[in-house]
Protein backbone atom coordinates (compact mmCIF):
# COMPACT_ATOMS: atom_id res chain seq x y z
CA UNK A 1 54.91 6.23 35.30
CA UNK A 2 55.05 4.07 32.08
CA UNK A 3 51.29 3.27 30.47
CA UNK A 4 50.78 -0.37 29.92
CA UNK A 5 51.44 -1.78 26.67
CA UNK A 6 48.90 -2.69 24.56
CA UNK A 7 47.81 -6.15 23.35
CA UNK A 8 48.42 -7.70 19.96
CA UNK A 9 45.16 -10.00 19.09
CA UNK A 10 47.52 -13.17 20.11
CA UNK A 11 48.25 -11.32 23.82
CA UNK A 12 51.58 -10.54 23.02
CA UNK A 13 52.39 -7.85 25.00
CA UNK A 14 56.09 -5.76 24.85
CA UNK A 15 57.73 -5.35 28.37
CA UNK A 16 57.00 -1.18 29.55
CA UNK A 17 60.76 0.25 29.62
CA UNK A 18 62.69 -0.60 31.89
CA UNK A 19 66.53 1.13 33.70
CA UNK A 20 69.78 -0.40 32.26
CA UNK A 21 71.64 -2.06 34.54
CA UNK A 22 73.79 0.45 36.40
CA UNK A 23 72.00 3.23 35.37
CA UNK A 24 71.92 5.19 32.14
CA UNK A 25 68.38 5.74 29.59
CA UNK A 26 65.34 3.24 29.77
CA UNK A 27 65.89 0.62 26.87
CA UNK A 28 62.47 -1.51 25.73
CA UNK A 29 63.07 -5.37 26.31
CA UNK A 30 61.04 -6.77 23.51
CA UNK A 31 59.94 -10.32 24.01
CA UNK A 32 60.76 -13.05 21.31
CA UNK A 33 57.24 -13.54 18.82
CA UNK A 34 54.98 -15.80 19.66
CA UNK A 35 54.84 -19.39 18.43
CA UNK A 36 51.80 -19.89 16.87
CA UNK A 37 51.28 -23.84 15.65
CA UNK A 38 48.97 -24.37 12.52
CA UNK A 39 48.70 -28.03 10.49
CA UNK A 40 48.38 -28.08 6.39
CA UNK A 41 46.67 -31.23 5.73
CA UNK A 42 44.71 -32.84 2.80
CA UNK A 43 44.74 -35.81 0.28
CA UNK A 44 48.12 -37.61 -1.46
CA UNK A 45 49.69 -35.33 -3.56
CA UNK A 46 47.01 -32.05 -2.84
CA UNK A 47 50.49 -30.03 -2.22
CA UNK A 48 51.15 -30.00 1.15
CA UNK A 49 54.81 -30.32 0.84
CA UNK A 50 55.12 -27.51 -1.96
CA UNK A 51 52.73 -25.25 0.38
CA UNK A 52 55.53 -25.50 3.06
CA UNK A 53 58.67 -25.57 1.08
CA UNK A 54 57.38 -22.27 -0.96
CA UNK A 55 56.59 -19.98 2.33
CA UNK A 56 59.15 -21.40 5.23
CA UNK A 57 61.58 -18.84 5.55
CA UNK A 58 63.76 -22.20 6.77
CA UNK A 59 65.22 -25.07 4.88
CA UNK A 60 61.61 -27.04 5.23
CA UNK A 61 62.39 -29.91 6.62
CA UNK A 62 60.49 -33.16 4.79
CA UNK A 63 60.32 -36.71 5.00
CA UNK A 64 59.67 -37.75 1.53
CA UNK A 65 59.92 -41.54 0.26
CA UNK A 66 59.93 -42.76 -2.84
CA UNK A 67 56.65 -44.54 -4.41
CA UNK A 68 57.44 -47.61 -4.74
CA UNK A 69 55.48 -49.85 -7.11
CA UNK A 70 54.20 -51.41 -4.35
CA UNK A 71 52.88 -48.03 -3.29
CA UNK A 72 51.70 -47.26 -6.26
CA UNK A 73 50.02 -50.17 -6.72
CA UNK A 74 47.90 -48.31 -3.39
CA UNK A 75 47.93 -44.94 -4.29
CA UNK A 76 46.09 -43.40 -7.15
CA UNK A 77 48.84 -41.29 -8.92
CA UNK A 78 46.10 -40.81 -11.89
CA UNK A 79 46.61 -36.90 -11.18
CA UNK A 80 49.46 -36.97 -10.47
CA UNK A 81 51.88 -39.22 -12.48
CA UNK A 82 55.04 -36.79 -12.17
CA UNK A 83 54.79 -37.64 -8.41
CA UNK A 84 57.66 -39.74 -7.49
CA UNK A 85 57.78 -39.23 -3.85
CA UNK A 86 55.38 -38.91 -1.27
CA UNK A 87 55.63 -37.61 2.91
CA UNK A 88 55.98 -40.39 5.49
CA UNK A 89 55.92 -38.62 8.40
CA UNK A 90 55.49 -35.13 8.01
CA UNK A 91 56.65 -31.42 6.65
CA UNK A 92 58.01 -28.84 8.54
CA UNK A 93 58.67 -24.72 8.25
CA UNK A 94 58.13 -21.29 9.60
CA UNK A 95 57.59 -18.24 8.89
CA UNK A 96 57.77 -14.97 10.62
CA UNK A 97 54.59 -12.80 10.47
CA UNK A 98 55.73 -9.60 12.18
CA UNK A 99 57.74 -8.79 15.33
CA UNK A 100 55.05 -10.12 17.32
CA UNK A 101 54.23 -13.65 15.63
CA UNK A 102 55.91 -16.17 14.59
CA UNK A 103 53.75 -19.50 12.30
CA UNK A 104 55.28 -23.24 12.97
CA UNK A 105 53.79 -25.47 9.87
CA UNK A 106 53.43 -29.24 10.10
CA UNK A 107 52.29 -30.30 6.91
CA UNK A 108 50.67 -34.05 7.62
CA UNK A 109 50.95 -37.25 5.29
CA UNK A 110 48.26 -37.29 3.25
CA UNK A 111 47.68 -41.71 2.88
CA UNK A 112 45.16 -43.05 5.43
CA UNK A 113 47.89 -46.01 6.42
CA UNK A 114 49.68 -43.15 8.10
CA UNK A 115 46.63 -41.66 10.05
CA UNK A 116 47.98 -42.58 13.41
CA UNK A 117 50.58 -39.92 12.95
CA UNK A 118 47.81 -36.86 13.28
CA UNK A 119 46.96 -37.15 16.90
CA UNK A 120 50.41 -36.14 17.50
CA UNK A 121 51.25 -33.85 14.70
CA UNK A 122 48.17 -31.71 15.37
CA UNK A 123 48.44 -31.48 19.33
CA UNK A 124 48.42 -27.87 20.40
CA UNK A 125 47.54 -26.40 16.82
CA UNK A 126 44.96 -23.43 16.53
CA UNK A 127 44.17 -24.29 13.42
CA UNK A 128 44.50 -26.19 10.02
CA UNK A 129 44.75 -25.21 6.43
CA UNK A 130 42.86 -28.29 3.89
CA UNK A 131 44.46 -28.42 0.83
CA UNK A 132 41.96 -29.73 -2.18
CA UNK A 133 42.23 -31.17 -5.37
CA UNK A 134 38.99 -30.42 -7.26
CA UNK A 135 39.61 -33.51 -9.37
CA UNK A 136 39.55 -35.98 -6.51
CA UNK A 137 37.86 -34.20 -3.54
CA UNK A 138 36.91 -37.80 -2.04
CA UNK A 139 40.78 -37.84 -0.88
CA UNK A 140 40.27 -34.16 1.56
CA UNK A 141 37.04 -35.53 3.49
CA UNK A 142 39.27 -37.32 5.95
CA UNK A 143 41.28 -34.10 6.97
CA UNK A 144 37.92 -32.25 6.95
CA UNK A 145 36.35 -34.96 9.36
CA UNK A 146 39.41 -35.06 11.59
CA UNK A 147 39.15 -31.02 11.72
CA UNK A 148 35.66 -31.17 12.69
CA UNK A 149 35.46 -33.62 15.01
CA UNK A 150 38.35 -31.98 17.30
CA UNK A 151 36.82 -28.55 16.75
CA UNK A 152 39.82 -27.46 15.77
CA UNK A 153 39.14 -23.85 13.04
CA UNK A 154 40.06 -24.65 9.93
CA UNK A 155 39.81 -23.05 5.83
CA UNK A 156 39.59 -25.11 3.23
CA UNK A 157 42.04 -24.37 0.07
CA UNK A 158 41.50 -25.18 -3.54
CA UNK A 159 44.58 -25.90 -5.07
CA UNK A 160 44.76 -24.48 -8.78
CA UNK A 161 46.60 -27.19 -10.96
CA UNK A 162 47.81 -25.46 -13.96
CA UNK A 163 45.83 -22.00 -12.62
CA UNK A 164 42.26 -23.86 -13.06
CA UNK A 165 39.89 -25.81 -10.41
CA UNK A 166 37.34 -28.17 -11.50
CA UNK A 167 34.01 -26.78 -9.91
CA UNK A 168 33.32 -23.53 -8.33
CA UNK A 169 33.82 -22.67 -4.45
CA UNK A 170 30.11 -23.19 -4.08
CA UNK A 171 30.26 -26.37 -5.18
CA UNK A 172 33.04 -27.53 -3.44
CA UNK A 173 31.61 -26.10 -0.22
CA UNK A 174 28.25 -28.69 -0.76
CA UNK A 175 30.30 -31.72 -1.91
CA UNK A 176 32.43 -31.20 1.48
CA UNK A 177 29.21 -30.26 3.63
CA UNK A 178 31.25 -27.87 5.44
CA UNK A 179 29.53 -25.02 7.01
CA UNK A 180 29.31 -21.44 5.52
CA UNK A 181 31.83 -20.34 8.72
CA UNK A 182 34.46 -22.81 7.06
CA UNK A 183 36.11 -20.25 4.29
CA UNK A 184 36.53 -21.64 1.21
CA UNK A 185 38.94 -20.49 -1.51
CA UNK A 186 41.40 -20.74 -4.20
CA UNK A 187 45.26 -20.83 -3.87
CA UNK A 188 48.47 -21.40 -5.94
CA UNK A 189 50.66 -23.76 -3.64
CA UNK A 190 53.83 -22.84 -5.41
CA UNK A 191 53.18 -18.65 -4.90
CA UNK A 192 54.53 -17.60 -1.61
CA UNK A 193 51.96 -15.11 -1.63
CA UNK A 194 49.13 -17.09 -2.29
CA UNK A 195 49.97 -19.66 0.35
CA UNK A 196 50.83 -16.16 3.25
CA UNK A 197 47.07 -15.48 2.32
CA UNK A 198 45.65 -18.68 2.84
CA UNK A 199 47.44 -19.19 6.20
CA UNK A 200 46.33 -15.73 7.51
CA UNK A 201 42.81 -17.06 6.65
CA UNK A 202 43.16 -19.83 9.44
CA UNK A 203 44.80 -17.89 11.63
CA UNK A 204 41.69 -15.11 11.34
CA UNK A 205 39.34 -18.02 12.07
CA UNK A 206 41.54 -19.00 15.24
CA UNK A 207 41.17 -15.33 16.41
CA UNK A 208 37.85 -15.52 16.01
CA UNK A 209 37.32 -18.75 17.89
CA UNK A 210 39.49 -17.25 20.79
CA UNK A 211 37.20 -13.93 21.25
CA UNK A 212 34.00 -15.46 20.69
């Protein structure tokens, strides 16, 4: 008789072997991975879109806009002033973890005027990924907020502009008031690596909310 299979931490389990049709050796029938949802979110021009574009294993798909001066006339591209475009609606990738798990990204716009998007683009995440700015944290305490307040488990991620962050993680954690269980750290948006790291950050904090 066949043991059971044994659990991944996101109870995926593989099917115990099973006859071919007809006859012949047992064959494995492995189930597909497992969708797991997470949201990158943060301020206008953090680097939401780059986060996506440099780890989906996809085409990422994007709805960027250009700034119009109206637009800019709203949005402070002070930080930013190579920025010509900005998400409308949202981002979109995915990456394969291993056999077993599979990460769907929505990256949300980061302008208050499109706030009534999130509801929708967060439904049935396990968790989010804040993207910061040290020069202009004022523009993440929304996402933070809206993380919070839907108890959703989040990380919060420094992005390093020209490899350098304004204040230290300590300090970012007080001018956020997020609690020490919220990880706080530094990432590269454009490194695939550094942005695989940062995700399986949130996705440790979503296992942790499921087994405690």
């Amino acid at each position: 008789m066949a043991s059971a299979p044994s659990p991944t931490p996101w109870g995926y389990f593989v099917r115990p072997t099973e006859p071919l049709l007809g006859g012949g050796a047992p064959q494995t029938a492995v189930r597909p991975p497992l969708p797991v949802k997470l949201v990158i979110a943060g301020g206008f021009g953090v680097g939401k879109t780059t986060a996506v574009g440099a780890i989906s294993e996809i085409e990422p798909l994007t709805t960027e806009a250009a700034i119009t001066e109206v637009a800019a006339g709203v949005d402070d591209l002070t930080h930013t002033p190579r920025k010509n475009t900005t998400t409308v609606a949202m981002d979109f990738g995915c990456l394969t973890i291993d056999p077993t798990l599979k990460l769907y990204l929505f990256g949300t716009p980061g302008q208050e005027r499109f706030g009534f998007m999130w509801d929708d683009i967060v439904e049935g995440a396990v968790g989010g990924l804040v993207i910061v700015d040290t020069r202009r944290l004022d523009d993440c305490y929304a996402a933070v907020d809206y993380f919070e307040h839907k108890g959703i488990p989040f990380a919060v991620a420094v992005n390093a502009f020209d490899g350098q962050v304004q204040h230290t993680m300590d300090e970012v954690r007080w001018a956020l008031d997020v609690s020490e269980g919220v990880p706080v750290l530094v990432f590269d948006a454009r490194e695939r690596g550094s942005v695989r790291d940062a995700l399986l950050v949130v996705l440790e904090q979503a296992l942790a909310r499921t087994e405690g």
